[in-house]
Protein backbone atom coordinates (compact mmCIF):
# COMPACT_ATOMS: atom_id res chain seq x y z
CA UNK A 1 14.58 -29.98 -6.72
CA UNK A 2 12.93 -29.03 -3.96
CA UNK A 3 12.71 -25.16 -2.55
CA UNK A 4 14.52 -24.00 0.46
CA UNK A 5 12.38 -21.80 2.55
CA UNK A 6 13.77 -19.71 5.33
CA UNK A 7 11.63 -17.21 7.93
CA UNK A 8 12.66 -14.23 4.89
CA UNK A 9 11.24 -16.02 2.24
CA UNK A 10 8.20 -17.72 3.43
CA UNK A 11 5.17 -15.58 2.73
CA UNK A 12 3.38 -14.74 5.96
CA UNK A 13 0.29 -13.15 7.08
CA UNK A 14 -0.70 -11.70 10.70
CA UNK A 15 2.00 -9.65 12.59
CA UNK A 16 5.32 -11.70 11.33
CA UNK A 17 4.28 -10.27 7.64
CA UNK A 18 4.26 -6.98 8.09
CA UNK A 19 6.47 -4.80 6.06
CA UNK A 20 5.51 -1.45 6.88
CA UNK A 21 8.92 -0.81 8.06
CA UNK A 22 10.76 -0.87 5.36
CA UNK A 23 9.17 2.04 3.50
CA UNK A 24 11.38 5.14 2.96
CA UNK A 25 8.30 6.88 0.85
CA UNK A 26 4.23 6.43 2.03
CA UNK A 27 1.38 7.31 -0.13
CA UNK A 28 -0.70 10.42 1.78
CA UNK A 29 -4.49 9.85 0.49
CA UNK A 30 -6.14 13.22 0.19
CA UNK A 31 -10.07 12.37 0.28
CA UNK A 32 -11.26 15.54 -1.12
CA UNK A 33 -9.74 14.73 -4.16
CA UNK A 34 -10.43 10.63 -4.07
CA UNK A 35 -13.33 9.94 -6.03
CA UNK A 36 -13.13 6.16 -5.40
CA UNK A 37 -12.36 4.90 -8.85
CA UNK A 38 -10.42 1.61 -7.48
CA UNK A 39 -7.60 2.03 -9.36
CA UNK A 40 -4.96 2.79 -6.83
CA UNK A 41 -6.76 -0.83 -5.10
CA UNK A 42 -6.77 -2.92 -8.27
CA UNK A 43 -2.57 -1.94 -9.02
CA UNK A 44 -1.50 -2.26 -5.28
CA UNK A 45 0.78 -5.17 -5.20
CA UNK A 46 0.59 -6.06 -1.49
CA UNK A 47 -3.31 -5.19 -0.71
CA UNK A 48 -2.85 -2.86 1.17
CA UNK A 49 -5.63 -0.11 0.01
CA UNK A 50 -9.34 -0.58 0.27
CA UNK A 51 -12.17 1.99 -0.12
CA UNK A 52 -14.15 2.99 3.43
CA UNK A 53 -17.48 2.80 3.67
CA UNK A 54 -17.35 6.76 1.94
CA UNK A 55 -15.91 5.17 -1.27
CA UNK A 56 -12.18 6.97 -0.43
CA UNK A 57 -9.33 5.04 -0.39
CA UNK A 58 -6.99 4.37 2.97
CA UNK A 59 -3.91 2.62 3.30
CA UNK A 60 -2.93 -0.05 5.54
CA UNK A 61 0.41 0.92 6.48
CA UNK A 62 1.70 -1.55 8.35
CA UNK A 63 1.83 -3.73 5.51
CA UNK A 64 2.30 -1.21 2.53
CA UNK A 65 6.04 -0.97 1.34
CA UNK A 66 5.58 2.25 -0.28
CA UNK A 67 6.09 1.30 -4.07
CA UNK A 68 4.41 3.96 -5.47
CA UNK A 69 2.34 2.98 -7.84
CA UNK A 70 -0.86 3.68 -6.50
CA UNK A 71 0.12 7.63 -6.62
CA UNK A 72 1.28 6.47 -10.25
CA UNK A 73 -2.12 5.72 -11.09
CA UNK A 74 -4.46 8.07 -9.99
CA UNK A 75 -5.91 10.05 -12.08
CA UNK A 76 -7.22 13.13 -9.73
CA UNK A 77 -3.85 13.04 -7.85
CA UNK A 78 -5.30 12.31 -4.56
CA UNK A 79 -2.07 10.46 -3.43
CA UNK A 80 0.82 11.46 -3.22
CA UNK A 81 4.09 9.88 -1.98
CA UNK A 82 5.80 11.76 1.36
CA UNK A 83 9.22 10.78 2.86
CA UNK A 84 8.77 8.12 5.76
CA UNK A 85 9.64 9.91 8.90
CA UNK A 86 10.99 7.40 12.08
């Protein structure tokens, strides 16, 4: 059978992909207390965290849909989720 794919369910990247919107929580990195571990990169389900060039971690936010777990998982509580303001 084959799959039916429709502009919602076909995975995109660039601008059409983006998913920031949808967030009603965003993770707030506080670099003081980021020591650059990787964890918060390594559980991120949509990529959307990388380490800068000072080992901290920042969030793309156009494409993060504020899950969560990346506050979940770090352990010196350098994220922290904050209601999405519009």
């Amino acid at each position: 059978m084959d799959m039916l794919y429709t502009p919602l369910s076909t995975p995109s990247k660039g601008s059409i992909g983006k998913t920031g919107g949808w967030r009603t929580y965003k993770p707030m990195v506080q670099e003081d207390k980021c020591v650059g571990c990787n964890l918060c990169v390594t559980i991120c389900p949509d990529n959307t965290i990388k380490l800068n060039e000072r080992k901290k971690a920042f969030v793309d936010y156009e494409y993060c849909k504020g899950c969560g777990l990346c506050a979940q998982v770090c352990p010196t509580n350098a994220i922290r989720m904050e209601r999405e303001v519009l």
